[in-house]
C-alpha atoms as a PDB file:
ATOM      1  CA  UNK A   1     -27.076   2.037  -3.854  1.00  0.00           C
ATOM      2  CA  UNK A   2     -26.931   5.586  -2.346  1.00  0.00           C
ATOM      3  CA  UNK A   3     -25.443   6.699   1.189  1.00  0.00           C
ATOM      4  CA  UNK A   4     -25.597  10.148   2.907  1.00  0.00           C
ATOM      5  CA  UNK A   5     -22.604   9.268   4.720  1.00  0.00           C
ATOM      6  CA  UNK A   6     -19.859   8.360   1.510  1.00  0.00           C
ATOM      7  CA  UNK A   7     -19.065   5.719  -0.737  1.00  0.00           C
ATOM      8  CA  UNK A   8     -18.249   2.530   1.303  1.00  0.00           C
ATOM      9  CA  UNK A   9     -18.188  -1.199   0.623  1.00  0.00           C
ATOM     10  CA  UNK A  10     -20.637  -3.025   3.308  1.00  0.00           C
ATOM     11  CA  UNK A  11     -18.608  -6.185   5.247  1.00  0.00           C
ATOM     12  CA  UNK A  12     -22.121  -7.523   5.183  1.00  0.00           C
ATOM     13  CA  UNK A  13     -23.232  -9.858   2.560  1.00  0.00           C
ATOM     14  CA  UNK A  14     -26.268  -9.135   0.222  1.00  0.00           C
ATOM     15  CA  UNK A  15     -29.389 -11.084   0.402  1.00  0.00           C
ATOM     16  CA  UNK A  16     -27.973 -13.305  -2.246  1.00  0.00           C
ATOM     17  CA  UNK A  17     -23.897 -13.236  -1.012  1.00  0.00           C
ATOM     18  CA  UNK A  18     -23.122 -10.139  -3.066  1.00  0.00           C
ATOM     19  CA  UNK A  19     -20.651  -7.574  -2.108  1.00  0.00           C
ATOM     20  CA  UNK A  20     -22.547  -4.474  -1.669  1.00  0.00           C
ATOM     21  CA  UNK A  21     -21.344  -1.044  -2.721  1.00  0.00           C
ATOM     22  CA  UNK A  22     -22.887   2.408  -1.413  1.00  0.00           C
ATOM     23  CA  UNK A  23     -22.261   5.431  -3.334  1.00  0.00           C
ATOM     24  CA  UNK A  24     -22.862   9.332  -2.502  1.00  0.00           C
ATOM     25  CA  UNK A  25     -22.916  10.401  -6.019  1.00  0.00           C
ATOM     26  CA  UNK A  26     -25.746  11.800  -7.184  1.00  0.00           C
ATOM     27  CA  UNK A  27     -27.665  13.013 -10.587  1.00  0.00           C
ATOM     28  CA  UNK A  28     -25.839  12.753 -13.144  1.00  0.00           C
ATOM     29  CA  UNK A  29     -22.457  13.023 -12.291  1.00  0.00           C
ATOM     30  CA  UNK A  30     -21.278   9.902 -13.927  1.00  0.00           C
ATOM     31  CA  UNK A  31     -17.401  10.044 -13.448  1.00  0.00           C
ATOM     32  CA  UNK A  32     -18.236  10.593  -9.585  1.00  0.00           C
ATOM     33  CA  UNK A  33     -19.808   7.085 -10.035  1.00  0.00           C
ATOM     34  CA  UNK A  34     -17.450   5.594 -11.617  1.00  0.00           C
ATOM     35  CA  UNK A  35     -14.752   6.749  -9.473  1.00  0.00           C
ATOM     36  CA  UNK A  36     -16.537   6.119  -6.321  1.00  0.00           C
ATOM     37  CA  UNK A  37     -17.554   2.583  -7.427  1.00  0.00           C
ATOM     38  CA  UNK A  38     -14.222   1.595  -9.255  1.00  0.00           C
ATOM     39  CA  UNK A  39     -12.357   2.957  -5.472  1.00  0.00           C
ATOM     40  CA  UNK A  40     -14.529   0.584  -3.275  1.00  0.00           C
ATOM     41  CA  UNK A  41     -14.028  -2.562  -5.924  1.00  0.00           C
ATOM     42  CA  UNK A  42     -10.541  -1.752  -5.342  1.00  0.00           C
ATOM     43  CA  UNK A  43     -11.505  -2.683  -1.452  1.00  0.00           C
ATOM     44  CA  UNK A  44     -13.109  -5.610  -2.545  1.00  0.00           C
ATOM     45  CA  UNK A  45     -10.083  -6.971  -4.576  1.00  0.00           C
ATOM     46  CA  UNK A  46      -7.403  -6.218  -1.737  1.00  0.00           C
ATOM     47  CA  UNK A  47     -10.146  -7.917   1.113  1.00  0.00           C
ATOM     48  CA  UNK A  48      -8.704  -6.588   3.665  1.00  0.00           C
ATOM     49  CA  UNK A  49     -11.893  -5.701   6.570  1.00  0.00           C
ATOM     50  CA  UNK A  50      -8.751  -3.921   9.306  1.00  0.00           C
ATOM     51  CA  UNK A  51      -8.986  -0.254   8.269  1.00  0.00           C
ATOM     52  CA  UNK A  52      -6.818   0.310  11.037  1.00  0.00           C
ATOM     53  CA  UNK A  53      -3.596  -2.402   9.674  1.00  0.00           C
ATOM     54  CA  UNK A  54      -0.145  -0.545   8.937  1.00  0.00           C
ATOM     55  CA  UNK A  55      -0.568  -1.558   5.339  1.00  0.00           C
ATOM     56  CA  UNK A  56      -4.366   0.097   5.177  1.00  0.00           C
ATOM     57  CA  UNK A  57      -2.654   3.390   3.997  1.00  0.00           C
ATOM     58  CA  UNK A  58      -1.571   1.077   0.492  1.00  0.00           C
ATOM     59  CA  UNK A  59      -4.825  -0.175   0.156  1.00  0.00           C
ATOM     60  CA  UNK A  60      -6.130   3.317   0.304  1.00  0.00           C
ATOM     61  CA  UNK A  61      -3.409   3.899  -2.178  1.00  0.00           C
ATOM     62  CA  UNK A  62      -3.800   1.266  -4.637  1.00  0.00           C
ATOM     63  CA  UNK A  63      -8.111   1.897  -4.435  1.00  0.00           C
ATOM     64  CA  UNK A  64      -7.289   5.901  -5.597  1.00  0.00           C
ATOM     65  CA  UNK A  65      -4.459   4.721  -8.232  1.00  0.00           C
ATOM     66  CA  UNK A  66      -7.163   2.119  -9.655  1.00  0.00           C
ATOM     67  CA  UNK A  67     -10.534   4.983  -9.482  1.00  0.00           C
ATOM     68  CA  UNK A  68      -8.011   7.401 -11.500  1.00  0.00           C
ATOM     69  CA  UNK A  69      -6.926   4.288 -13.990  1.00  0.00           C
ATOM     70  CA  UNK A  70     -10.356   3.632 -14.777  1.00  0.00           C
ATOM     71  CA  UNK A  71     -11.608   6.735 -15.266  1.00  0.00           C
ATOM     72  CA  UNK A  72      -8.729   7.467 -17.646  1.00  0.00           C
ATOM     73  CA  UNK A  73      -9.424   4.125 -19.440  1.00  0.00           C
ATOM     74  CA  UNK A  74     -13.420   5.074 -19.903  1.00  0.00           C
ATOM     75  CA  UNK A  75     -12.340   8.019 -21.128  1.00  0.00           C
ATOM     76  CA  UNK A  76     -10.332   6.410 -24.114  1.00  0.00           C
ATOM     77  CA  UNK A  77     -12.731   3.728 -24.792  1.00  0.00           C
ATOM     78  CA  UNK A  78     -15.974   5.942 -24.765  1.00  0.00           C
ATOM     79  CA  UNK A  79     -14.525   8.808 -26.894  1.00  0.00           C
ATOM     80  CA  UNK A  80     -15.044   5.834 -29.873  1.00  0.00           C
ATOM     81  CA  UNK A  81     -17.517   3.163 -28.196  1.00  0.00           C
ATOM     82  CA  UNK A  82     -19.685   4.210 -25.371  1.00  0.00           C
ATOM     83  CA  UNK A  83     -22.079   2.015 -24.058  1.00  0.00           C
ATOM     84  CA  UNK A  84     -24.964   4.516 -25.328  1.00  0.00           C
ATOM     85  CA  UNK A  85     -23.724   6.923 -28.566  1.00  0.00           C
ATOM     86  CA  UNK A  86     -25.219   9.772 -26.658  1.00  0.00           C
ATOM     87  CA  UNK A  87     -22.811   9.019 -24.207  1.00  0.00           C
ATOM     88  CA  UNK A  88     -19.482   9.580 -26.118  1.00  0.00           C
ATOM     89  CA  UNK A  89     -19.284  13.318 -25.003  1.00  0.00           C
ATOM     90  CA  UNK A  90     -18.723  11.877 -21.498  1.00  0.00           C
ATOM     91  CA  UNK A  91     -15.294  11.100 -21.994  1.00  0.00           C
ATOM     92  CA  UNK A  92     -14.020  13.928 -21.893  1.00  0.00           C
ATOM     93  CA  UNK A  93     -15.714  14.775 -18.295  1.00  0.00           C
ATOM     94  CA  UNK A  94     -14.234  11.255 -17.286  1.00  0.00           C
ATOM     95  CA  UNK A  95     -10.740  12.311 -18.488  1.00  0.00           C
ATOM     96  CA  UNK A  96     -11.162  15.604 -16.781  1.00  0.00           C
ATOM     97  CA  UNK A  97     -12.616  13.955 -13.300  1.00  0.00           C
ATOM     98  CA  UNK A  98      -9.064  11.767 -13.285  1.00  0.00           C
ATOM     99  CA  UNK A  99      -7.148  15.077 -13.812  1.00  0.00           C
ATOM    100  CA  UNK A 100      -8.776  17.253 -10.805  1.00  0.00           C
ATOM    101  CA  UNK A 101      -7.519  14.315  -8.910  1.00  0.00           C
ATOM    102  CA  UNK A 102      -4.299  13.985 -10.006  1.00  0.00           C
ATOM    103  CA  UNK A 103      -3.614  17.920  -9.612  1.00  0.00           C
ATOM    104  CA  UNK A 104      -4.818  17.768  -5.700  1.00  0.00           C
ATOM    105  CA  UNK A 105      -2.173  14.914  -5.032  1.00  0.00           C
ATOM    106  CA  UNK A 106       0.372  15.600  -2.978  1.00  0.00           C
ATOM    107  CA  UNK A 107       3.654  14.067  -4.215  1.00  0.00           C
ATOM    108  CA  UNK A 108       5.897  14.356  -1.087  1.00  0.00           C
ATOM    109  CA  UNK A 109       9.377  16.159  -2.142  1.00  0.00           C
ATOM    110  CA  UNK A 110      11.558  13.017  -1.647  1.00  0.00           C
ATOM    111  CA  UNK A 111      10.196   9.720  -0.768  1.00  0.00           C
ATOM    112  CA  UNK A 112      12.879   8.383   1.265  1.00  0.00           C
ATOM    113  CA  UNK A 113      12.021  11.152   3.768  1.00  0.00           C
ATOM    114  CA  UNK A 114       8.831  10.603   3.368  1.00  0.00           C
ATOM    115  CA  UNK A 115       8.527   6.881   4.319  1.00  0.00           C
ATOM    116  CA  UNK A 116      11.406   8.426   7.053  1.00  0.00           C
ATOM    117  CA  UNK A 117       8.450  10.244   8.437  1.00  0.00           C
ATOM    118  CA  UNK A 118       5.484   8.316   8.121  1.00  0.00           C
END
C-alpha cells in the first residue's frame, strides 16, 4: 500500500489479522521498495509498538542494517535469477541503492564516546 506521509508499519490489524505495511515509493523505483518494505518487516520482527523506549534507537538500527542486507542480497541473487529475466539488470540499481546508504552513515569517531554521549 502507498502513504503520502512515509513508509510505516500500521499497529492495526488487517481485515484478515495481517500486518499491514505502507510504503511512499513510487513508479518504478524498485530498490526504494524493497528497502522501505524490508525496514518496516524489520519493525514487525523486533514488535516493539513504544517508539519512544531507550532501546527504540536499536530497533531503528537493526531495521536500516536489515533494508541495506537485503538489498545487497537481491542484488547477488538477481544478477543470476531474478524473479522476471527482464529484471536481472536491477541488481545492480539494488547494489547501488545499499551503497548511497552506506556512504551517508555516520560512523561516530570512537564508539566509547559515542555511547559516552548518547
Amino acid at each position: 500500500m502507498w502513504d503520502e506521509e512515509g513508509p510505516k508499519r500500521l499497529w492495526r490489524p488487517g481485515p484478515n489479522g495481517e500486518h499491514v505495511i505502507l510504503l511512499s515509493a513510487r513508479d518504478r523505483h524498485w530498490a526504494q521498495y524493497a528497502y522501505q518494505f524490508s525496514h518496516e518487516m524489520g519493525h514487525v520482527l523486533c514488535g516493539s509498538r513504544d517508539r519512544s523506549a531507550a532501546q527504540a534507537w536499536f530497533e531503528e538500527a537493526f531495521c536500516t542494517a536489515l533494508s541495506i542486507w537485503v538489498l545487497e542480497r537481491m542484488s547477488v541473487s538477481w544478477r543470476t535469477n531474478p524473479p522476471y529475466s527482464n529484471w536481472a539488470d536491477y541488481a545492480t540499481a539494488l547494489a547501488e541503492y545499499a551503497r548511497d546508504i552506506r556512504r551517508r552513515a555516520h560512523e561516530p569517531p570512537a564508539l566509547p564516546a559515542w555511547y559516552a554521549t548518547h
